[in-house]
Protein backbone atom coordinates (compact mmCIF):
# COMPACT_ATOMS: atom_id res chain seq x y z
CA UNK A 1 0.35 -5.73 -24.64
CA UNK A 2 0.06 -9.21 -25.19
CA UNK A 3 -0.74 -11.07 -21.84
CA UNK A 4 -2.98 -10.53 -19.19
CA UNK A 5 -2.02 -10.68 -15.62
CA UNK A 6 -4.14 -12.14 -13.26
CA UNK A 7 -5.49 -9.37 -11.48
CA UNK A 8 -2.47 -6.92 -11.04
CA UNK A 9 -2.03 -3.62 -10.31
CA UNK A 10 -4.22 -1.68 -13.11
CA UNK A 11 -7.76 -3.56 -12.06
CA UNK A 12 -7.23 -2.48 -8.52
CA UNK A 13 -6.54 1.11 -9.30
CA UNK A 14 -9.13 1.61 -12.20
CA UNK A 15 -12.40 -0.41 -12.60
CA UNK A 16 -11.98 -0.11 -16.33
CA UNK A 17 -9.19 -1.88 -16.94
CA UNK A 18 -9.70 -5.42 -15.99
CA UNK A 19 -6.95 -8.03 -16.79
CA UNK A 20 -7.43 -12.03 -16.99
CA UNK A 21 -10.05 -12.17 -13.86
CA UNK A 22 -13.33 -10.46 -14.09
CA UNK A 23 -13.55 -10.41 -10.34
CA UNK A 24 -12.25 -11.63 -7.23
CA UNK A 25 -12.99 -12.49 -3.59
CA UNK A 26 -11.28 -13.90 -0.45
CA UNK A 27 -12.80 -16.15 2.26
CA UNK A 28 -13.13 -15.25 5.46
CA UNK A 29 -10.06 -17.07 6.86
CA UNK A 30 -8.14 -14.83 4.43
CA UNK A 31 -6.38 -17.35 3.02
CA UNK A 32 -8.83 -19.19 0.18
CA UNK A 33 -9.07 -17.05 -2.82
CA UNK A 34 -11.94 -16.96 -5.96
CA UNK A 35 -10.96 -15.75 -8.77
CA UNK A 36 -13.65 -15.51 -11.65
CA UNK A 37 -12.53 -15.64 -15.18
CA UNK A 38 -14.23 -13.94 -18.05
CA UNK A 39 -16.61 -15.79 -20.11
CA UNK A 40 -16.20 -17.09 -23.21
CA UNK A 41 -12.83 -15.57 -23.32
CA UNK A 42 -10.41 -16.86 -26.03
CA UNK A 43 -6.39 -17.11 -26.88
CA UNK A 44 -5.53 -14.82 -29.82
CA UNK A 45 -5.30 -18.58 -32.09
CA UNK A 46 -8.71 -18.75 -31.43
CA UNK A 47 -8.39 -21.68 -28.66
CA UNK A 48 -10.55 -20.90 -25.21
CA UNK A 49 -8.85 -19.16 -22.27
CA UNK A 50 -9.97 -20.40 -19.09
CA UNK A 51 -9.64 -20.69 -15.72
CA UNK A 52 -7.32 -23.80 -16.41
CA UNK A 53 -4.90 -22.21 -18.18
CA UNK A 54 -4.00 -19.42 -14.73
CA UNK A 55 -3.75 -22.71 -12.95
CA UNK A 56 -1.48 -24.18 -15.66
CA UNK A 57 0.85 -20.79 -15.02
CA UNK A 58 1.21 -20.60 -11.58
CA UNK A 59 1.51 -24.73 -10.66
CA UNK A 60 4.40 -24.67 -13.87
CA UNK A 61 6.22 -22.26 -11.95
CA UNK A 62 5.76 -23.61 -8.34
CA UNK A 63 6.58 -27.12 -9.81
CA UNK A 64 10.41 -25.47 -10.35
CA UNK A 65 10.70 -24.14 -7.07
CA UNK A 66 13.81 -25.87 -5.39
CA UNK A 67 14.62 -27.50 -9.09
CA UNK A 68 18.37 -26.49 -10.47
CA UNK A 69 16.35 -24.80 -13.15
CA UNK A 70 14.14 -23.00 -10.81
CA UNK A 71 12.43 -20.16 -13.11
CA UNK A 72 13.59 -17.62 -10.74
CA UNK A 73 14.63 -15.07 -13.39
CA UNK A 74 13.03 -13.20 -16.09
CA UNK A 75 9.27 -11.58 -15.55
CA UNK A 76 6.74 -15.05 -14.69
CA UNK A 77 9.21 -16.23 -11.51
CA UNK A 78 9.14 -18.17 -8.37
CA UNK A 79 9.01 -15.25 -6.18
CA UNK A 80 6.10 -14.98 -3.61
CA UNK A 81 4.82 -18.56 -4.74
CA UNK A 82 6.27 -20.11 -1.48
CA UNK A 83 3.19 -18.89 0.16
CA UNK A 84 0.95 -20.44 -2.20
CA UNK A 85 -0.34 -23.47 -0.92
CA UNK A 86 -2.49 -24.47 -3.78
CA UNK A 87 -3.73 -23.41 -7.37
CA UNK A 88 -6.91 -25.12 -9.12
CA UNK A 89 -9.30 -24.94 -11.67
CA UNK A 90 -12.41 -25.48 -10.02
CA UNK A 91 -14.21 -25.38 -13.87
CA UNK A 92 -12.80 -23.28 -16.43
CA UNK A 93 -14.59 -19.77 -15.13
CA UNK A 94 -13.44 -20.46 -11.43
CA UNK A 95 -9.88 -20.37 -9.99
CA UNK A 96 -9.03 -21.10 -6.19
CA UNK A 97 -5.89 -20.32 -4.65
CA UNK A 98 -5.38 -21.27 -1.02
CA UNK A 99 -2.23 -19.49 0.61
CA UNK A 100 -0.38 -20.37 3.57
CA UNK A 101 -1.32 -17.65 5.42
CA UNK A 102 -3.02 -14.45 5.09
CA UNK A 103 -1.70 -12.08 2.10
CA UNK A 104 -2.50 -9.89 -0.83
CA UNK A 105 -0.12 -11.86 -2.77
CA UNK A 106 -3.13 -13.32 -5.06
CA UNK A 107 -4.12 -9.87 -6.27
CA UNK A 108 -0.92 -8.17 -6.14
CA UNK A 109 0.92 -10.33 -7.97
CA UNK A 110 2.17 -9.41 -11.99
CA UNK A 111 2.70 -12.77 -12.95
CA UNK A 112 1.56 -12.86 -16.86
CA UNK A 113 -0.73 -16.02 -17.64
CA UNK A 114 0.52 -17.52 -20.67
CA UNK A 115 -1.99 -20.35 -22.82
CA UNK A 116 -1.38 -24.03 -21.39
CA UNK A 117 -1.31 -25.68 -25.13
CA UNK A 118 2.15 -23.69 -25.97
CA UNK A 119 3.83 -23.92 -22.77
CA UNK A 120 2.58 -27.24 -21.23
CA UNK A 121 5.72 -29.41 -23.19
CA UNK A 122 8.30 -27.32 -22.40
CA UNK A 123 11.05 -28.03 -20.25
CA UNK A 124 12.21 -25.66 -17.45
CA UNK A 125 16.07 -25.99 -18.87
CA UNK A 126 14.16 -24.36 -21.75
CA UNK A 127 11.52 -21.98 -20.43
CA UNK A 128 15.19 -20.10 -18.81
CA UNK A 129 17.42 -21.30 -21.68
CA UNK A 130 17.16 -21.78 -25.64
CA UNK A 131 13.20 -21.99 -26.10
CA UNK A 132 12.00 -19.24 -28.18
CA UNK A 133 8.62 -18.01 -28.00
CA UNK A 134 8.07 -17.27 -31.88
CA UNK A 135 6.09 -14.64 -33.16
CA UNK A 136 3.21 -14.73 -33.50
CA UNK A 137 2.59 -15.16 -29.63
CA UNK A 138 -0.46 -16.43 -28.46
CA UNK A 139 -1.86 -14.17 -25.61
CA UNK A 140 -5.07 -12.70 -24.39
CA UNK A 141 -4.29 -8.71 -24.61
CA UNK A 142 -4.97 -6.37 -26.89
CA UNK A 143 -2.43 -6.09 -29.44
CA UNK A 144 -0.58 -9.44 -29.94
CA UNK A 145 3.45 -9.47 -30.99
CA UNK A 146 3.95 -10.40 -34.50
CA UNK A 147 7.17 -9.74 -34.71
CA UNK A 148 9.88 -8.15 -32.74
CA UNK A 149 14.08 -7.43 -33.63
CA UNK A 150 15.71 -7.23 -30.29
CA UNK A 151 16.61 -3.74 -28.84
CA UNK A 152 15.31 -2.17 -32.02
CA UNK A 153 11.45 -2.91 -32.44
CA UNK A 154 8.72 -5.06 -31.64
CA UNK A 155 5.53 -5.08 -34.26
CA UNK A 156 2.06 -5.54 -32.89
CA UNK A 157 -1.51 -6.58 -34.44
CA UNK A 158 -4.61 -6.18 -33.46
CA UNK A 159 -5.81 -9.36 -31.12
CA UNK A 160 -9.43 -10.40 -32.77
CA UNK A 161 -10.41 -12.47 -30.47
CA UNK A 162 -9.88 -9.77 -27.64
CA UNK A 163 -12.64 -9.86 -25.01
CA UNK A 164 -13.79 -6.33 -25.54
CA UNK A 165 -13.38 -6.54 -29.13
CA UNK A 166 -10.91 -6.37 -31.63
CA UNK A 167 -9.22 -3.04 -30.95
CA UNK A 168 -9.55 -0.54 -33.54
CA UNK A 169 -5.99 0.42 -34.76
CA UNK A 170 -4.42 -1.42 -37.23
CA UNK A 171 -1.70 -2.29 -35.56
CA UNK A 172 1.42 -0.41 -34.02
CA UNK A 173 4.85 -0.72 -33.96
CA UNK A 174 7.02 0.27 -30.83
CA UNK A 175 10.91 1.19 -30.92
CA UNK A 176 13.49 1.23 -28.42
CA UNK A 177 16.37 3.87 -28.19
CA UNK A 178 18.83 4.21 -25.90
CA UNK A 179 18.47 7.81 -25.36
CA UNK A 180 15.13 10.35 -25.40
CA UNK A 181 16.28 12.69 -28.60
CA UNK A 182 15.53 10.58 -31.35
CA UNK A 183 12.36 10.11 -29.39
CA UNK A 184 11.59 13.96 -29.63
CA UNK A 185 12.99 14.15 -33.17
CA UNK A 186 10.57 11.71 -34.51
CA UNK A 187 8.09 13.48 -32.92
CA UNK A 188 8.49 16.68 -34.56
CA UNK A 189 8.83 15.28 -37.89
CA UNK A 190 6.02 13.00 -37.61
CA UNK A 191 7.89 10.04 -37.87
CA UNK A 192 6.67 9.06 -34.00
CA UNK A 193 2.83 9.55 -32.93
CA UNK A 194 3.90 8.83 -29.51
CA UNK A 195 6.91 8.53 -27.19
CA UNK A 196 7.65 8.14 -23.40
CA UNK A 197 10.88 8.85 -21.40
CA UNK A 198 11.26 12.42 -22.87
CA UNK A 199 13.88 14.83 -20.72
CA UNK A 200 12.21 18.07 -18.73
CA UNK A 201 13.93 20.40 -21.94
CA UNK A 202 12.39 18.32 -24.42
CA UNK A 203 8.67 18.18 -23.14
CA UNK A 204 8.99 21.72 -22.01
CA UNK A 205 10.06 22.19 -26.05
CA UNK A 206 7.12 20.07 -27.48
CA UNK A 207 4.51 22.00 -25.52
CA UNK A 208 5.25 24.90 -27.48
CA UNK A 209 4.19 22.57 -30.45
CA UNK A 210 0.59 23.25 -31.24
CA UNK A 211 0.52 19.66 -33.17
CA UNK A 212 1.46 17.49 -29.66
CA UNK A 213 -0.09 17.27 -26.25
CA UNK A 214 2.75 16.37 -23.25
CA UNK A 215 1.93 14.81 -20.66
CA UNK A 216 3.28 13.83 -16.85
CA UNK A 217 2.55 10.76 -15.10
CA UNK A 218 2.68 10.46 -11.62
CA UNK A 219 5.13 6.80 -10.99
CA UNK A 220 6.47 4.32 -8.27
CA UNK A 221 10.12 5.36 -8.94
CA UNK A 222 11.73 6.98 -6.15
CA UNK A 223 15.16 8.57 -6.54
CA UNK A 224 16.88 8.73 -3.19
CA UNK A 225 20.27 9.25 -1.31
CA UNK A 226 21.44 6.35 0.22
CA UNK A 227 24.02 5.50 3.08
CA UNK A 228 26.37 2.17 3.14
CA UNK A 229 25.42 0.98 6.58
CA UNK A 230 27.74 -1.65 6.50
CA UNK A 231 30.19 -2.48 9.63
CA UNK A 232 32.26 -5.20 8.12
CA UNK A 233 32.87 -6.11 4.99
CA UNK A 234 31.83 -3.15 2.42
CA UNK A 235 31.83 -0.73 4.86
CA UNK A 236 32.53 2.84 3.74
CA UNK A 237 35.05 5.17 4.90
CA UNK A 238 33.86 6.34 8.52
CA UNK A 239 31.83 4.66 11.15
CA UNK A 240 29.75 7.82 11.10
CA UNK A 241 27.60 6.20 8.03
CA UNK A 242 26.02 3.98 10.87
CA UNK A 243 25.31 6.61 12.79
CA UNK A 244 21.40 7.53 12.81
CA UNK A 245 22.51 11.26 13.98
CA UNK A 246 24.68 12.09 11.44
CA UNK A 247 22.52 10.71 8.82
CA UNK A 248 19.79 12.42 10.08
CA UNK A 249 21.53 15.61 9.99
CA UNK A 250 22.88 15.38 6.88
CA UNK A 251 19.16 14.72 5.99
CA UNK A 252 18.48 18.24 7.38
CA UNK A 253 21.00 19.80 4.90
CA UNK A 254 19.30 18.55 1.83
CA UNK A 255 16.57 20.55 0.22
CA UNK A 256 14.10 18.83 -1.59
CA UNK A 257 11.94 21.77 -2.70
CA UNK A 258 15.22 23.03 -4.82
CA UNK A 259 15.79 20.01 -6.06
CA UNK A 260 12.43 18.97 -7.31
CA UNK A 261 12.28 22.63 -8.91
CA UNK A 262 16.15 23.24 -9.96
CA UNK A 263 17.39 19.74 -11.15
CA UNK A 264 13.66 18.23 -12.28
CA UNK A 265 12.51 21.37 -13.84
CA UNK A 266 9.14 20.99 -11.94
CA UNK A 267 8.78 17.50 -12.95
CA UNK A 268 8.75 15.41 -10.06
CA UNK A 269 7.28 15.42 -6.82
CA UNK A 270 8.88 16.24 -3.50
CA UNK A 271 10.60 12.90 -2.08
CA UNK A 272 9.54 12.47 1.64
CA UNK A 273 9.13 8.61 2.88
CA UNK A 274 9.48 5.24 1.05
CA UNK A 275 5.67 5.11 -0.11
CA UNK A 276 5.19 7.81 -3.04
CA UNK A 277 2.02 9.63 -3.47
CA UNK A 278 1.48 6.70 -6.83
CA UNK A 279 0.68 4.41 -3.90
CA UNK A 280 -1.93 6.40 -2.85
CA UNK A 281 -3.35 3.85 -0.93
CA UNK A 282 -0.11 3.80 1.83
CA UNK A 283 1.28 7.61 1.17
CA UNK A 284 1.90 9.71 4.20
CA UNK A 285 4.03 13.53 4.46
CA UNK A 286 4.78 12.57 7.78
CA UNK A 287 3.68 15.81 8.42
CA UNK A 288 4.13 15.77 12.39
CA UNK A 289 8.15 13.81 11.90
CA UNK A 290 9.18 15.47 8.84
CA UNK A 291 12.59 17.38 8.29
CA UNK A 292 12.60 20.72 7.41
CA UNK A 293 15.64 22.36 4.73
CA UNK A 294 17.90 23.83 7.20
CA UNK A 295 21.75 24.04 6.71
CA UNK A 296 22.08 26.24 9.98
CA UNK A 297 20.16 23.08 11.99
CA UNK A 298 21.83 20.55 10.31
CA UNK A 299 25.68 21.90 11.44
CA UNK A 300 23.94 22.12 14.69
CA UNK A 301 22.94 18.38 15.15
CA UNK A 302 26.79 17.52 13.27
CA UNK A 303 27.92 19.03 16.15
CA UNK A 304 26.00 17.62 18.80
CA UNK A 305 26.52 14.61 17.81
CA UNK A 306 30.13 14.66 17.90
CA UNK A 307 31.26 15.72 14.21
CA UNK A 308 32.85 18.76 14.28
CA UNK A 309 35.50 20.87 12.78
CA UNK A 310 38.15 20.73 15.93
CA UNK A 311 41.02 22.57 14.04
CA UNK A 312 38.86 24.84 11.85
CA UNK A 313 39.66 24.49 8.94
CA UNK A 314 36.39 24.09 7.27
CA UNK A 315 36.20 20.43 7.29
CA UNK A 316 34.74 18.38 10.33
CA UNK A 317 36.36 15.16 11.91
CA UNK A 318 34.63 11.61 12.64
CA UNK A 319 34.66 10.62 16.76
CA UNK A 320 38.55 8.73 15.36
CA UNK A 321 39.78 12.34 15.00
CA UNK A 322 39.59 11.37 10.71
CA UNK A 323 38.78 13.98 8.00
CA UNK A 324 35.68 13.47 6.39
CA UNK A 325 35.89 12.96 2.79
CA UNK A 326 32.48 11.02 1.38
CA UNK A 327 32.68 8.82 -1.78
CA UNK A 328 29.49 9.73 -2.99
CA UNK A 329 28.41 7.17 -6.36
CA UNK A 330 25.92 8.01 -8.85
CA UNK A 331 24.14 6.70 -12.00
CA UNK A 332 20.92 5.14 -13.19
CA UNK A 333 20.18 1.43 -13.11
CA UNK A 334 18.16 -0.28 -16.14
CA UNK A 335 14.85 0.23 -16.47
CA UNK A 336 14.22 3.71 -14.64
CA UNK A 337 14.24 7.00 -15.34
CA UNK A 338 17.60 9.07 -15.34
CA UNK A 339 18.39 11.09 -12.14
CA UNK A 340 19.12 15.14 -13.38
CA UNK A 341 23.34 14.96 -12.24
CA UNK A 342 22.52 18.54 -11.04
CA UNK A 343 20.68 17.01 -7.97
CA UNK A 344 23.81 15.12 -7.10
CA UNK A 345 25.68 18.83 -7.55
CA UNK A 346 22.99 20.40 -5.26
CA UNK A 347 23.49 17.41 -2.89
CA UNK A 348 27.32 18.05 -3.05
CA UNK A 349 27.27 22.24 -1.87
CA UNK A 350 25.00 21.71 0.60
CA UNK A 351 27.02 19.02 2.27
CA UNK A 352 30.05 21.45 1.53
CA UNK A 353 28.50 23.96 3.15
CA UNK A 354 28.12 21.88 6.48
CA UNK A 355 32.18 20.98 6.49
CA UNK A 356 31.14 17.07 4.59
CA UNK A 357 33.44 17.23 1.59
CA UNK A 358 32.06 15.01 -1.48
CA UNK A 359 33.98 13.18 -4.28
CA UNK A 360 31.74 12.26 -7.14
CA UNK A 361 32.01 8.89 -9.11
CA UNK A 362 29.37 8.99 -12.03
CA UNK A 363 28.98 4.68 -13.28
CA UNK A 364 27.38 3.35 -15.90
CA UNK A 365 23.88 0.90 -14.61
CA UNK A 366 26.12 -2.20 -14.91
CA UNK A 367 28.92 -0.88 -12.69
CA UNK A 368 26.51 1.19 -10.34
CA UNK A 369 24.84 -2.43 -10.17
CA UNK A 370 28.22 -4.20 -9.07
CA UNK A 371 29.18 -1.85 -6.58
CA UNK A 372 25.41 -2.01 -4.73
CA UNK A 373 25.30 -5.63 -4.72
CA UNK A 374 25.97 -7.61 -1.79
CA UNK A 375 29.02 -7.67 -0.04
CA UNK A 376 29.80 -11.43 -0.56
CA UNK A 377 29.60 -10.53 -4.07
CA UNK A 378 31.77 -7.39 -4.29
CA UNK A 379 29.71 -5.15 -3.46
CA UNK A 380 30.30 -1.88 -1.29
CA UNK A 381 33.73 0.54 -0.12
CA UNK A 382 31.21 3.46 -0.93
CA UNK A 383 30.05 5.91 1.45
CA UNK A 384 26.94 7.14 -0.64
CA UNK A 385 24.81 6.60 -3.40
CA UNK A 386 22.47 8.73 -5.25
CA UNK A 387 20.44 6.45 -7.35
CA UNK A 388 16.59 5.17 -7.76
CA UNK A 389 14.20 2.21 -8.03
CA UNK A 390 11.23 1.42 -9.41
CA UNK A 391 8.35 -1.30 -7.76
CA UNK A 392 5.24 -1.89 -7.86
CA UNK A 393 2.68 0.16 -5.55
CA UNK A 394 2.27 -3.14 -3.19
CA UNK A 395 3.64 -2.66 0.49
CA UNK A 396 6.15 -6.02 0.28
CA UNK A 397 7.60 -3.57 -2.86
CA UNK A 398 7.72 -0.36 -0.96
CA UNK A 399 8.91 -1.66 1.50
CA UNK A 400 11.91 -3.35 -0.08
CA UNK A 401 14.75 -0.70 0.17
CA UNK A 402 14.99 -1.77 4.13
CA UNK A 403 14.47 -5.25 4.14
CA UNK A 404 17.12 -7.09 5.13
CA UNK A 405 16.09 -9.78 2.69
CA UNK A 406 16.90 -7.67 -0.05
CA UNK A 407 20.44 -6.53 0.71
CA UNK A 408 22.32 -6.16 -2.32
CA UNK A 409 18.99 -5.82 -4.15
CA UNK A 410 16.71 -3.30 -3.61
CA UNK A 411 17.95 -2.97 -0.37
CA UNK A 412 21.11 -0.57 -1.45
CA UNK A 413 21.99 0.95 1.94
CA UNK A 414 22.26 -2.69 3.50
CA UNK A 415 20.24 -1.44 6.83
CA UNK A 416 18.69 -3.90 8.74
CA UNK A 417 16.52 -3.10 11.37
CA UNK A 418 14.88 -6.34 13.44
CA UNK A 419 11.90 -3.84 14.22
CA UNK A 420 11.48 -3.16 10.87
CA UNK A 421 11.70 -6.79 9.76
CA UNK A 422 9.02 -7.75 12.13
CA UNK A 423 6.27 -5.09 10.58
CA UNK A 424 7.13 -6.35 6.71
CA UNK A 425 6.76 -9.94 8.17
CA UNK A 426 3.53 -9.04 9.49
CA UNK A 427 2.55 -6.74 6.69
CA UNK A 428 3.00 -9.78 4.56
CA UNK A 429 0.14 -11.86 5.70
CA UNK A 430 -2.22 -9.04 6.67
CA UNK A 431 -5.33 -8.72 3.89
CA UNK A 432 -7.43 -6.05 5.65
CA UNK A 433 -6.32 -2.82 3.77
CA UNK A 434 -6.57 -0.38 7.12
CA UNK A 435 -4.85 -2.76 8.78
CA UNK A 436 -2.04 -3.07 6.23
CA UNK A 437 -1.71 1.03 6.29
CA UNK A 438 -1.15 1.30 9.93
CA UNK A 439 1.55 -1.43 9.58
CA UNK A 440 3.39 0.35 6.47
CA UNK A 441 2.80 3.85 8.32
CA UNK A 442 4.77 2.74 11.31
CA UNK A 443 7.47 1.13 9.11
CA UNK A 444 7.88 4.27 6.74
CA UNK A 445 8.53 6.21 10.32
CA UNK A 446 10.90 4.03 11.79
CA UNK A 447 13.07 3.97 8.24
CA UNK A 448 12.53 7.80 8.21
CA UNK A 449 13.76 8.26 11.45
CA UNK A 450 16.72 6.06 11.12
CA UNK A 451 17.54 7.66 8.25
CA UNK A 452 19.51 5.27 5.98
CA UNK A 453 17.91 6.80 2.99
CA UNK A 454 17.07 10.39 2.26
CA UNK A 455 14.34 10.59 -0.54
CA UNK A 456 14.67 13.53 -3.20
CA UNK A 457 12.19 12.88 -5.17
CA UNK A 458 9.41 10.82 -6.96
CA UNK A 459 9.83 11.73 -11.01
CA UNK A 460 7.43 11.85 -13.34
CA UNK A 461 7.25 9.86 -16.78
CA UNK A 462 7.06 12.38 -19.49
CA UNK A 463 5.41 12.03 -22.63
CA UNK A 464 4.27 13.15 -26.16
CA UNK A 465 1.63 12.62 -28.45
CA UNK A 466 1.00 14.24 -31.96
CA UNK A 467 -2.69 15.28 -32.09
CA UNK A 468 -3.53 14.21 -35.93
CA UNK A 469 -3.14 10.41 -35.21
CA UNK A 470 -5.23 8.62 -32.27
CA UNK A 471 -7.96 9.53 -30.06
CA UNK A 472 -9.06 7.26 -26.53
CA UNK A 473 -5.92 8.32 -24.57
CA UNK A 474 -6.06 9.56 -20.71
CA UNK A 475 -5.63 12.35 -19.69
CA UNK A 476 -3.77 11.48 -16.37
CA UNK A 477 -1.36 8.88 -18.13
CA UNK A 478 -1.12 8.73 -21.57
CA UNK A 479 0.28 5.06 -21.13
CA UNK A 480 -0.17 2.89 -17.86
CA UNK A 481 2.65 1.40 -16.52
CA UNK A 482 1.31 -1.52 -15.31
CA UNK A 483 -1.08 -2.58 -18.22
CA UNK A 484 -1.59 -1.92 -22.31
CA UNK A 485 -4.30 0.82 -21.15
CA UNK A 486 -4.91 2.53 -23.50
CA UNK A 487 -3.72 0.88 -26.60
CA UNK A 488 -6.98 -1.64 -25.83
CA UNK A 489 -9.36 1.25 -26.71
CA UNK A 490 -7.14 3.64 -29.64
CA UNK A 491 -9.02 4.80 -32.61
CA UNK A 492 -8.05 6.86 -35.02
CA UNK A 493 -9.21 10.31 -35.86
């Protein structure tokens, strides 16, 4: 609400909602970047926000790279600015950035540009230690932060010195809970004009309320079954996880139709390959690859593969003549939406129809978060995991979950594919945008076909808003998730 990224992901999607540059252009050796600022643009103290200031934010953070107190936590970090070459203020309406090679990174970055005259004296022990950025912050969005209580609210006013003018709403005043029914309480009573985060009962309850309007926002979570491909160290229970075939029949035994309609309520969309139909600029159905729901099919590739039930009795044995009896994990990590348990129940019959027994072990997001790390740092002795994560739309994001870079990350099934490596190296520096699909379509069909993940489904952000309050919302998302649209253009009725 209060900062402005560069560009980001909101100006690419939607020509109305411009963030710190006005516009944007990259030489023809794909690797020199202009970036135009907005004119007469000013910091919510009044001071002038220019061009110099972006250059300020990025060369503070590259100047820590390599530094014990490299600023590679928290929201503004280090990563991606290894392929930055060089930042600079060619006059305070003009930024260049020259990269290494060719990439998007420029753009696609969410890096937040912060004013030069607060930040230029402090230390980097500080910026990631004891400096406190006291309200009232000074920032070039919308609605500036004028005071906030940890985990329980932050206050907002009005920026006047916003480039579109000063918004129209007096201010606003956003609270955190830790789970969505005081959310649809205050709702009802009033006490709320808005909330996000609301369960499939409790927006299918509010829409019966002729005072709110619910919404459902398409998002770039994607909730997904997950395989510990491990070998050595971590690995799960049977070899069979790093099997392609068994994963992929197990694949076939999992119905994402059901799930999307039994365990989301309707609320979701049907989970397919690692790009969700939010990315719309990389989303394929793999149409002519695709698995269909079929439990009958999926016994049938168990057993061609070598997994059957020798002594039938209803449960089949791994090529070492073992039992099968999966470890299956579940929870939610911070910062995403919860996964409905039933899909992990659904998950659990179908496998028990196909002789795969499952144990369940349900973990809180700090334990599910220790036992997906890497390895080296305790991480793994599961078999699966049902859990989710949420990145940004860009291909180096969607792409996360199988590079080996980000094992014990995003990363969660530790595959690692060289083939696979190769195309997200190459995506990396590739700027032309057809170019960059073919490269992200061939890498969602090698992951698909490998199998180490099994998407369920891509949920939707549910919402609420009481009618009798504000007017200027959308009508596709209520709230963006990757800007302060629409709380830049509120008025009330």
């Amino acid at each position: 609400m209060t900062y402005d990224c560069l560009v980001g992901v909101d100006a690419q999607r939607h020509p109305d909602r411009k963030g710190y540059a006005k516009d944007w252009s990259v030489a023809k050796d794909e690797t020199t970047w202009t970036i135009n600022i907005w004119p007469d643009m000013k910091w919510s103290d009044g001071q002038p926000a220019t061009a110099r200031d972006a250059a300020f934010t990025y060369n503070y953070l590259i100047g820590s790279l390599g530094k014990p107190d490299e600023l590679n936590v928290g929201w503004n970090n280090t990563s991606g600015l290894e392929n930055i070459s060089s930042v600079e203020a060619v006059d305070d309406l003009t930024l260049k950035i020259v990269t290494r090679g060719p990439t998007r990174w420029p753009v696609d970055n969410v890096i937040l540009i912060v004013p030069e005259h607060v930040w230029k004296n402090v230390s980097y022990a500080d910026a990631r230690g004891k400096f406190q950025n006291v309200p009232p912050l000074v920032g070039t969005g919308p609605m500036i932060v004028e005071e906030f209580q940890q985990g329980e609210f932050v206050r907002f006013s009005p920026n006047q010195y916003f480039r579109t003018g000063q918004p129209a709403t007096a201010g606003m005043i956003m609270r955190f809970f830790n789970t969505a029914d005081p959310i649809a309480q205050g709702l009802k009573s009033g006490e709320l004009d808005y909330g996000l985060g609301l369960t499939a009962a409790q927006s299918a309850d509010l829409s019966k309320n002729p005072e709110m309007i619910v919404g459902r926002s398409p998002v770039e979570q994607r909730d997904y079954l997950a395989f510990n491909t491990l070998s050595g160290k971590g690995a799960g229970t049977t070899k069979a996880l790093l099997d392609p075939a068994f994963r992929d029949a197990i694949a076939y035994a999992i119905n994402q139709k059901v799930i999307v309609d039994r365990a989301y309520r309707g609320n979701a969309q049907l989970g397919v390959g690692l790009a969700m139909p939010a990315a719309s600029d990389f989303y394929s159905d793999l149409t002519d690859i695709r698995r269909g729901f079929d439990v009958a099919e999926a016994a049938r590739r168990l057993d061609a593969a070598g997994y059957r039930d020798a002594d039938g009795d209803g449960v089949r044995e791994d090529k070492e003549g073992k039992m099968f009896q999966i470890e299956l994990i579940t929870g939610t990590f911070s910062g995403v939406l919860e996964i409905p348990i039933a899909a992990v129940q659904l998950i659990v019959g179908w496998l028990g129809q196909i002789g795969i027994p499952v144990s369940v072990t349900q973990l809180d997001a700090g334990a599910l978060s220790a036992r997906t790390t890497a390895p080296d740092s305790g991480g793994g002795n599961w078999d699966m995991v049902v859990a989710s994560g949420w990145r940004s739309p860009t291909p180096h994001d969607l792409l996360s979950l199988g590079s080996s870079k980000q094992i014990g990350s995003a990363n969660v099934a530790y595959w690692t594919n060289e083939k696979f490596d190769q195309l997200l190296a190459e995506i990396d520096v590739t700027v032309d945008l057809k170019k960059r699909q073919q490269l992200v379509d061939q890498a969602a069909r090698l992951i698909y076909t490998e199998a180490p993940y099994v998407m369920l489904a891509y949920p939707f952000v549910l919402d609420a808003r009481r009618k009798d309050c504000f007017k200027g919302w959308g009508d596709q998302d209520m709230m963006s998730m990757w800007g302060y649209f629409p709380f830049d253009r509120l008025g009330s009725i």
